[in-house]
Protein backbone atom coordinates (compact mmCIF):
# COMPACT_ATOMS: atom_id res chain seq x y z
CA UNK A 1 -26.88 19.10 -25.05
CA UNK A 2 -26.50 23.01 -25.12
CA UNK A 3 -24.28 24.51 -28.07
CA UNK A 4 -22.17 27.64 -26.51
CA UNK A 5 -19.71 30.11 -28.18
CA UNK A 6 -16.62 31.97 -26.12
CA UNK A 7 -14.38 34.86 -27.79
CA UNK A 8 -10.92 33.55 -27.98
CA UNK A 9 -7.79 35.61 -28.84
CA UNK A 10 -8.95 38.42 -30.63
CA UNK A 11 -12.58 37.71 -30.65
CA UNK A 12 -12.22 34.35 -32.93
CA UNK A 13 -15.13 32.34 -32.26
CA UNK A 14 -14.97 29.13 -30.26
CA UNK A 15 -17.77 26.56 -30.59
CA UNK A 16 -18.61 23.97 -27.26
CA UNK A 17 -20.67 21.23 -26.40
CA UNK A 18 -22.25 21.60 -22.87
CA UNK A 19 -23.70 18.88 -20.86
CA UNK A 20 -25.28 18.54 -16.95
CA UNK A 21 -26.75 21.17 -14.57
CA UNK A 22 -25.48 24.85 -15.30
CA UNK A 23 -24.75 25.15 -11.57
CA UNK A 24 -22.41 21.92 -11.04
CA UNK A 25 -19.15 22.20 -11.39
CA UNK A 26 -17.27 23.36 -14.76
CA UNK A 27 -15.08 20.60 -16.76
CA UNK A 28 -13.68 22.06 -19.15
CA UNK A 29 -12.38 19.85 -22.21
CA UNK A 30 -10.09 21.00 -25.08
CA UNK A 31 -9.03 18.61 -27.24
CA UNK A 32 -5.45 17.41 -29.31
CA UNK A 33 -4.44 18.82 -32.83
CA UNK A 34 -6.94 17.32 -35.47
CA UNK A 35 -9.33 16.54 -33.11
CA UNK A 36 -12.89 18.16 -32.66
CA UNK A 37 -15.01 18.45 -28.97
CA UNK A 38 -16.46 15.21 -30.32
CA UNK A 39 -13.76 13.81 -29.43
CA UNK A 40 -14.70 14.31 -25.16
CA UNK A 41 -18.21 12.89 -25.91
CA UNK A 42 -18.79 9.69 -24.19
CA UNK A 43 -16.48 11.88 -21.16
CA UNK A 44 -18.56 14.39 -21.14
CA UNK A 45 -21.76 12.32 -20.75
CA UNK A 46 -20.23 10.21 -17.88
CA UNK A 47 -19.14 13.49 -16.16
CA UNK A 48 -22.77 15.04 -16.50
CA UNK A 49 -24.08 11.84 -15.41
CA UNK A 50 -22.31 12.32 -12.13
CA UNK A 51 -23.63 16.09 -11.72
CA UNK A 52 -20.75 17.98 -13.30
CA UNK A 53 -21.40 20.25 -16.15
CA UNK A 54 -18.96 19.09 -18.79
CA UNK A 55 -17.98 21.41 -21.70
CA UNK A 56 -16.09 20.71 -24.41
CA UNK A 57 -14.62 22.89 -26.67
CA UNK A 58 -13.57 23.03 -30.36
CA UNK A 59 -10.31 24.64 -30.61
CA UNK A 60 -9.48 27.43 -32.86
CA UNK A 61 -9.65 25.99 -36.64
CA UNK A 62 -10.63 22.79 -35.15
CA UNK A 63 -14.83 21.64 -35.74
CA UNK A 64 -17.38 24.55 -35.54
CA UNK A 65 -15.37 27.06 -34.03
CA UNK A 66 -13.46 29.85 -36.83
CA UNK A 67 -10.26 29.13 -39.07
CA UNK A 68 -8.04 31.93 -38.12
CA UNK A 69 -8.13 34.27 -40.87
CA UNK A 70 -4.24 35.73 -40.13
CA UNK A 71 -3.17 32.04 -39.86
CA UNK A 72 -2.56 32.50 -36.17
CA UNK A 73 -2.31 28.98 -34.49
CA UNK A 74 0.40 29.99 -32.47
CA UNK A 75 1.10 28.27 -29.23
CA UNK A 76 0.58 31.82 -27.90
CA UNK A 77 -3.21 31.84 -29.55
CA UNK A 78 -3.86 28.89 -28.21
CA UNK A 79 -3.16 29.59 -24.97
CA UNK A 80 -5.12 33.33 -25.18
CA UNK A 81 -8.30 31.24 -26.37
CA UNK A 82 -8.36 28.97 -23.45
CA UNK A 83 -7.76 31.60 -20.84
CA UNK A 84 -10.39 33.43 -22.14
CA UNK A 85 -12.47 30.42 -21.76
CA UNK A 86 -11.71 30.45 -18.35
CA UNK A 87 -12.57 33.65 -17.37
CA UNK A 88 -15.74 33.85 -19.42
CA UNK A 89 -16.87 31.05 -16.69
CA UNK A 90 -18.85 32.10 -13.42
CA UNK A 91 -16.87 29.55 -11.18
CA UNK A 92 -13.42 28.05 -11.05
CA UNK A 93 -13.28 25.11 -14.03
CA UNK A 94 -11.63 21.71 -13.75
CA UNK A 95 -9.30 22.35 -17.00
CA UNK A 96 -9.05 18.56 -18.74
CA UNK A 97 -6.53 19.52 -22.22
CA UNK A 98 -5.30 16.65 -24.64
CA UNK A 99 -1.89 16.96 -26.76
CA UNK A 100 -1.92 20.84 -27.64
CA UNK A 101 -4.50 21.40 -25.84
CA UNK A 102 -2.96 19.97 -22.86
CA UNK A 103 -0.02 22.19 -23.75
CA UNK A 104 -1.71 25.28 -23.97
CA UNK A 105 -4.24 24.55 -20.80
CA UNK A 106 -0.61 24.19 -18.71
CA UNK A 107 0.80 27.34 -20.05
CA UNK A 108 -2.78 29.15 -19.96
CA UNK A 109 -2.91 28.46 -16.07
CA UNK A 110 0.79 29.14 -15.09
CA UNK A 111 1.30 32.31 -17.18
CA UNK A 112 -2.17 33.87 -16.70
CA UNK A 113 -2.29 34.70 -13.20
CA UNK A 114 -4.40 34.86 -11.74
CA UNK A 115 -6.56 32.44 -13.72
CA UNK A 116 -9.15 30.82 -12.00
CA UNK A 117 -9.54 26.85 -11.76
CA UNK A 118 -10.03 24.30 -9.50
CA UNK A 119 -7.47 21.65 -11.17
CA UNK A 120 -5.98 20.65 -14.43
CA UNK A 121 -5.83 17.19 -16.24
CA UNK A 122 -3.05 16.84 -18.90
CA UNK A 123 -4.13 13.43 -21.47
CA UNK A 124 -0.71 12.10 -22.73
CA UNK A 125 0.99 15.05 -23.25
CA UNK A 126 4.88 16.15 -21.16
CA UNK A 127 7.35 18.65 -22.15
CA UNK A 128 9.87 16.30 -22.28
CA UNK A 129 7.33 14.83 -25.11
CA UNK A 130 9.10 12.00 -27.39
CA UNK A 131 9.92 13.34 -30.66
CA UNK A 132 9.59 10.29 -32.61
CA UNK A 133 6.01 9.77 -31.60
CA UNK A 134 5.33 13.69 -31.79
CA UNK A 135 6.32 13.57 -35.39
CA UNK A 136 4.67 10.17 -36.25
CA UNK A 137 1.40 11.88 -35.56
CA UNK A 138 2.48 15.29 -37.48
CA UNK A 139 3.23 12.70 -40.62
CA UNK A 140 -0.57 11.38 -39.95
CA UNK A 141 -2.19 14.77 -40.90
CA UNK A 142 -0.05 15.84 -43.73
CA UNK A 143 -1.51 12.67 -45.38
CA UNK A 144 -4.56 14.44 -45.54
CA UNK A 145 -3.69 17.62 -46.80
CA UNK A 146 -4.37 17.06 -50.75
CA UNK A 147 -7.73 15.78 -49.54
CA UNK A 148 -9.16 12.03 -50.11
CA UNK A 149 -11.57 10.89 -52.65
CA UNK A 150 -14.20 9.97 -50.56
CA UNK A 151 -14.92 9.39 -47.24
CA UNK A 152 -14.19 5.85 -47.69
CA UNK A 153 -10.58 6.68 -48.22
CA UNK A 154 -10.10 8.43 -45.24
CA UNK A 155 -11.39 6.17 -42.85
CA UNK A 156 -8.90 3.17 -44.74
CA UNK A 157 -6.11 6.00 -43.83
CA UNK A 158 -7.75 6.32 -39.95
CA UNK A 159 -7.69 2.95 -39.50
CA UNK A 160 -3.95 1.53 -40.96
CA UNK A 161 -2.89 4.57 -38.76
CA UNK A 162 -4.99 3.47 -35.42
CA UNK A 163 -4.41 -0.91 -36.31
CA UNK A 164 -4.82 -1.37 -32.19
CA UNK A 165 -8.74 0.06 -32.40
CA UNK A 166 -11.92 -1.50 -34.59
CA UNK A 167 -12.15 -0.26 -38.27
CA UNK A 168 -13.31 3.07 -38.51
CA UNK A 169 -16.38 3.63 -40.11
CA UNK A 170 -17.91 6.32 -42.44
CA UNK A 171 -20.30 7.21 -39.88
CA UNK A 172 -17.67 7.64 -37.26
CA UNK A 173 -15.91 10.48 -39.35
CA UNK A 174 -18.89 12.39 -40.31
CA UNK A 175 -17.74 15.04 -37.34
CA UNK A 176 -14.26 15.16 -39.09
CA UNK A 177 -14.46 15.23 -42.02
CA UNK A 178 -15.64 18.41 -44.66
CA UNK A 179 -16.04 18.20 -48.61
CA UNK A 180 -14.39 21.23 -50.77
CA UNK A 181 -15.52 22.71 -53.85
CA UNK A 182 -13.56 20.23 -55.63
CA UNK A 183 -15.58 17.28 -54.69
CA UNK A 184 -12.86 16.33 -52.35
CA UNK A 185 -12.85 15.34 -48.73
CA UNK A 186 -10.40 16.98 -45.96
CA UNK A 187 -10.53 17.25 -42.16
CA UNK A 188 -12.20 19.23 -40.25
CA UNK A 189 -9.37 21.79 -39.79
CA UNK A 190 -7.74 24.84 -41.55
CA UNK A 191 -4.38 22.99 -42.91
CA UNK A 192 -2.93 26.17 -41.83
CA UNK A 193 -2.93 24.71 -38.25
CA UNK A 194 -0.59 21.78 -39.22
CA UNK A 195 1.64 24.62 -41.29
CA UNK A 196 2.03 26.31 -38.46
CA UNK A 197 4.36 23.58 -36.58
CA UNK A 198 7.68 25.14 -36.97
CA UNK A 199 6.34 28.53 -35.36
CA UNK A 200 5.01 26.47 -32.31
CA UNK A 201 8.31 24.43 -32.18
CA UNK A 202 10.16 28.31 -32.46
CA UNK A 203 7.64 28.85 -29.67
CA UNK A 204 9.94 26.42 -27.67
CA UNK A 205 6.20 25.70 -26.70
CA UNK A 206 7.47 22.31 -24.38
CA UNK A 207 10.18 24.92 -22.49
CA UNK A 208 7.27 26.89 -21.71
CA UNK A 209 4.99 24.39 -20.61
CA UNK A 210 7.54 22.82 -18.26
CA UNK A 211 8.21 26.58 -16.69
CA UNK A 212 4.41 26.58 -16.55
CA UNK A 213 3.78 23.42 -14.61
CA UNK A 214 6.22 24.31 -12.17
CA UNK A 215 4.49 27.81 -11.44
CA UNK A 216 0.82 25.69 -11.15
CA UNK A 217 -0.08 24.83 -7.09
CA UNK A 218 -3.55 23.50 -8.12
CA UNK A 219 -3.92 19.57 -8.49
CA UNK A 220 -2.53 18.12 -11.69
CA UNK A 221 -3.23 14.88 -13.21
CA UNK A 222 -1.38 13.03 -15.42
CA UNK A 223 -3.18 10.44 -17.63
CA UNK A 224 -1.41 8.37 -20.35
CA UNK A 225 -1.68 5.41 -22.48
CA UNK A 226 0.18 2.36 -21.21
CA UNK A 227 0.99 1.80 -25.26
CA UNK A 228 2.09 5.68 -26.30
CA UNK A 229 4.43 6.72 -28.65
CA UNK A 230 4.57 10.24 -26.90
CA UNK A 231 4.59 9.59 -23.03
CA UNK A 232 6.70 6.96 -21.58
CA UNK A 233 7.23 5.97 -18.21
CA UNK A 234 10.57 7.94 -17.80
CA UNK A 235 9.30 11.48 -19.03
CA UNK A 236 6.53 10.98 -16.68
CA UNK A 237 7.69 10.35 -13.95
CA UNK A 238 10.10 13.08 -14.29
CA UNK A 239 7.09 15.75 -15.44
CA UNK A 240 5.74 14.80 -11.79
CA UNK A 241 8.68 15.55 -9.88
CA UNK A 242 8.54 19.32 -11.24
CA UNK A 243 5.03 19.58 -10.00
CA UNK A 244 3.99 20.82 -6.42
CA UNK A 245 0.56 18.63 -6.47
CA UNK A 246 0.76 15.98 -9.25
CA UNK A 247 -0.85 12.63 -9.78
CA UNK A 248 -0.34 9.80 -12.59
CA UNK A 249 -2.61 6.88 -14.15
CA UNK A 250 -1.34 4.99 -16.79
CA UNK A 251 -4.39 3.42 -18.83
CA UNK A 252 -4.10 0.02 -20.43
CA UNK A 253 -4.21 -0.81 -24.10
CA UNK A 254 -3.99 2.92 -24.67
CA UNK A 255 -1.84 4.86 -27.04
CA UNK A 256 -1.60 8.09 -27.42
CA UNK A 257 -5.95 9.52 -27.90
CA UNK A 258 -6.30 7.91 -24.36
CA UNK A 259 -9.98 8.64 -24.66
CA UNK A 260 -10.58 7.08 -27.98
CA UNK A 261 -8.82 3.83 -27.00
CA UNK A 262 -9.76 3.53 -23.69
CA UNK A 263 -12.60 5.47 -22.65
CA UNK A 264 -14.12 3.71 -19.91
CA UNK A 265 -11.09 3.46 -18.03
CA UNK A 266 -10.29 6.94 -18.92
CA UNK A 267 -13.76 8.51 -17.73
CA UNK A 268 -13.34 6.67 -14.37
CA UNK A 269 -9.68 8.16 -13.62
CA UNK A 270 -11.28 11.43 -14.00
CA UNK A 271 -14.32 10.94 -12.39
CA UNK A 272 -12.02 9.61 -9.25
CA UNK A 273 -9.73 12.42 -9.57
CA UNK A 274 -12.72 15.38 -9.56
CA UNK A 275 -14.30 13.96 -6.85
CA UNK A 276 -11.18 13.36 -4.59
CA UNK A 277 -10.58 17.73 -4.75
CA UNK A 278 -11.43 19.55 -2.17
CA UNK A 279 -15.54 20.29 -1.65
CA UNK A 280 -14.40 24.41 -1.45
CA UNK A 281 -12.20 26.75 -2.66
CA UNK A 282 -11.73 30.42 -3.38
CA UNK A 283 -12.27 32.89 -5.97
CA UNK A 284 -8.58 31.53 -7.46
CA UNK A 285 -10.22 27.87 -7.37
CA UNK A 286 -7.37 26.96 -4.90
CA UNK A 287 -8.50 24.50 -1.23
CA UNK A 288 -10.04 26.47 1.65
């Protein structure tokens, strides 16, 4: 595994995870709010084990990569990082973006032109997103605010929250979880990313998205849980009637982190959808 750093929005360090042969094809991962590039790992290895170099990437106040010291986690900084990402690349990426990230990948691509990449993969994440399971996921990380006594604590919280997957463990959390000076443990991100909610809703973030998708020719997929609380079969299937080149899998006893609950099923829908792209393509990443 290689450690990398890109320059997002106004030089604010971004931290990745790179796997498989620097000359195979680009996947690049960005993960939901909350979430660290830890999140893509078992992904990432199956996607280097089939000769594609897979790169995953903390977002901005997310992991390794830098808290934004202005408190910018805008929709609009989001979206700056990742198309920086982009470009910083020496060929045309498959773009793979979870929840936010999946947000800000869509926008990134449609509003940057011209932005480089071969395809994009959106995991459980539509503009026509449900707002009851949007906001039962915002609820999840302002328990953690205050902080948790020990590590112990959170992982009781992780699991009551996730009842459908094993008990978390201690171990499991290590990657998301930090101690302050106070002894106390918080997550792995700058709570000014979960304070920052109404600006992204004033964003009209999902509006944007939506325009975005419709703007993208490049190959989208579409991959949900069968058991989401964000993505349900209507507001799917309506997302891929806006798209010019749009695909869907629904993956079984899934929720919403598809590739937490599911990842072997998950891995192979996007191994099959990489290797069903075209073999070449332009500078833009678009079929020749």
């Amino acid at each position: 595994m290689q450690r990398l750093e890109f320059k997002g929005r106004n030089d604010l360090a971004l931290v990745a995870d790179a796997l498989g042969d620097e000359r195979a094809l680009p996947i690049l991962m960005f993960p939901g709010g909350g979430q660290t590039r830890r999140s893509w790992q078992r992904t990432a290895e199956a996607l280097a084990d089939r000769g594609y170099r897979a790169i995953a990437v903390d977002l901005r106040g997310h992991g390794e990569s830098a808290w934004a010291t202005d408190g910018d986690y805008s929709i609009a900084a989001f979206t700056e990082d990742i198309a920086s990402v982009v470009r910083a690349l020496d060929k045309p990426p498959v773009v793979i973006g979870a929840s936010i990230g999946g947000v800000a990948a869509t926008i990134a691509l449609g509003e940057h032109t011209p932005l480089p990449a071969r395809a994009l993969v959106l995991v459980d994440i539509v503009p026509r997103a449900r707002t009851d399971g949007v906001e039962k996921i915002r609820s999840f990380m302002r328990t953690g605010l205050d902080g948790f006594e020990s590590p112990e604590e959170a992982a009781k919280q992780v699991t009551a929250y996730l009842p459908h997957r094993p008990p978390r463990t201690v171990e499991s959390l290590a990657a998301n979880l930090r101690q302050g000076t106070n002894g106390r443990w918080y997550w792995h991100w700058d709570p000014a990313f979960q304070q920052n909610s109404k600006t992204r809703r004033d964003e009209d973030m999902f509006t944007r998205m939506q325009s975005a998708a419709s703007a993208i020719e490049i190959p989208i997929l579409l991959v949900t849980g069968q058991r989401s609380e964000v993505v349900d079969e209507s507001t799917a299937k309506s997302f891929l009637a806006s798209l010019h080149n749009g695909r869907w899998v629904s993956v079984a006893d899934a929720a919403h982190m598809v590739a937490g609950d599911a990842n072997t099923p998950f891995s192979a829908s996007i191994l099959d959808f990489v290797e069903s792209l075209p073999k070449h393509c332009g500078d833009s990443g678009a079929p020749i």
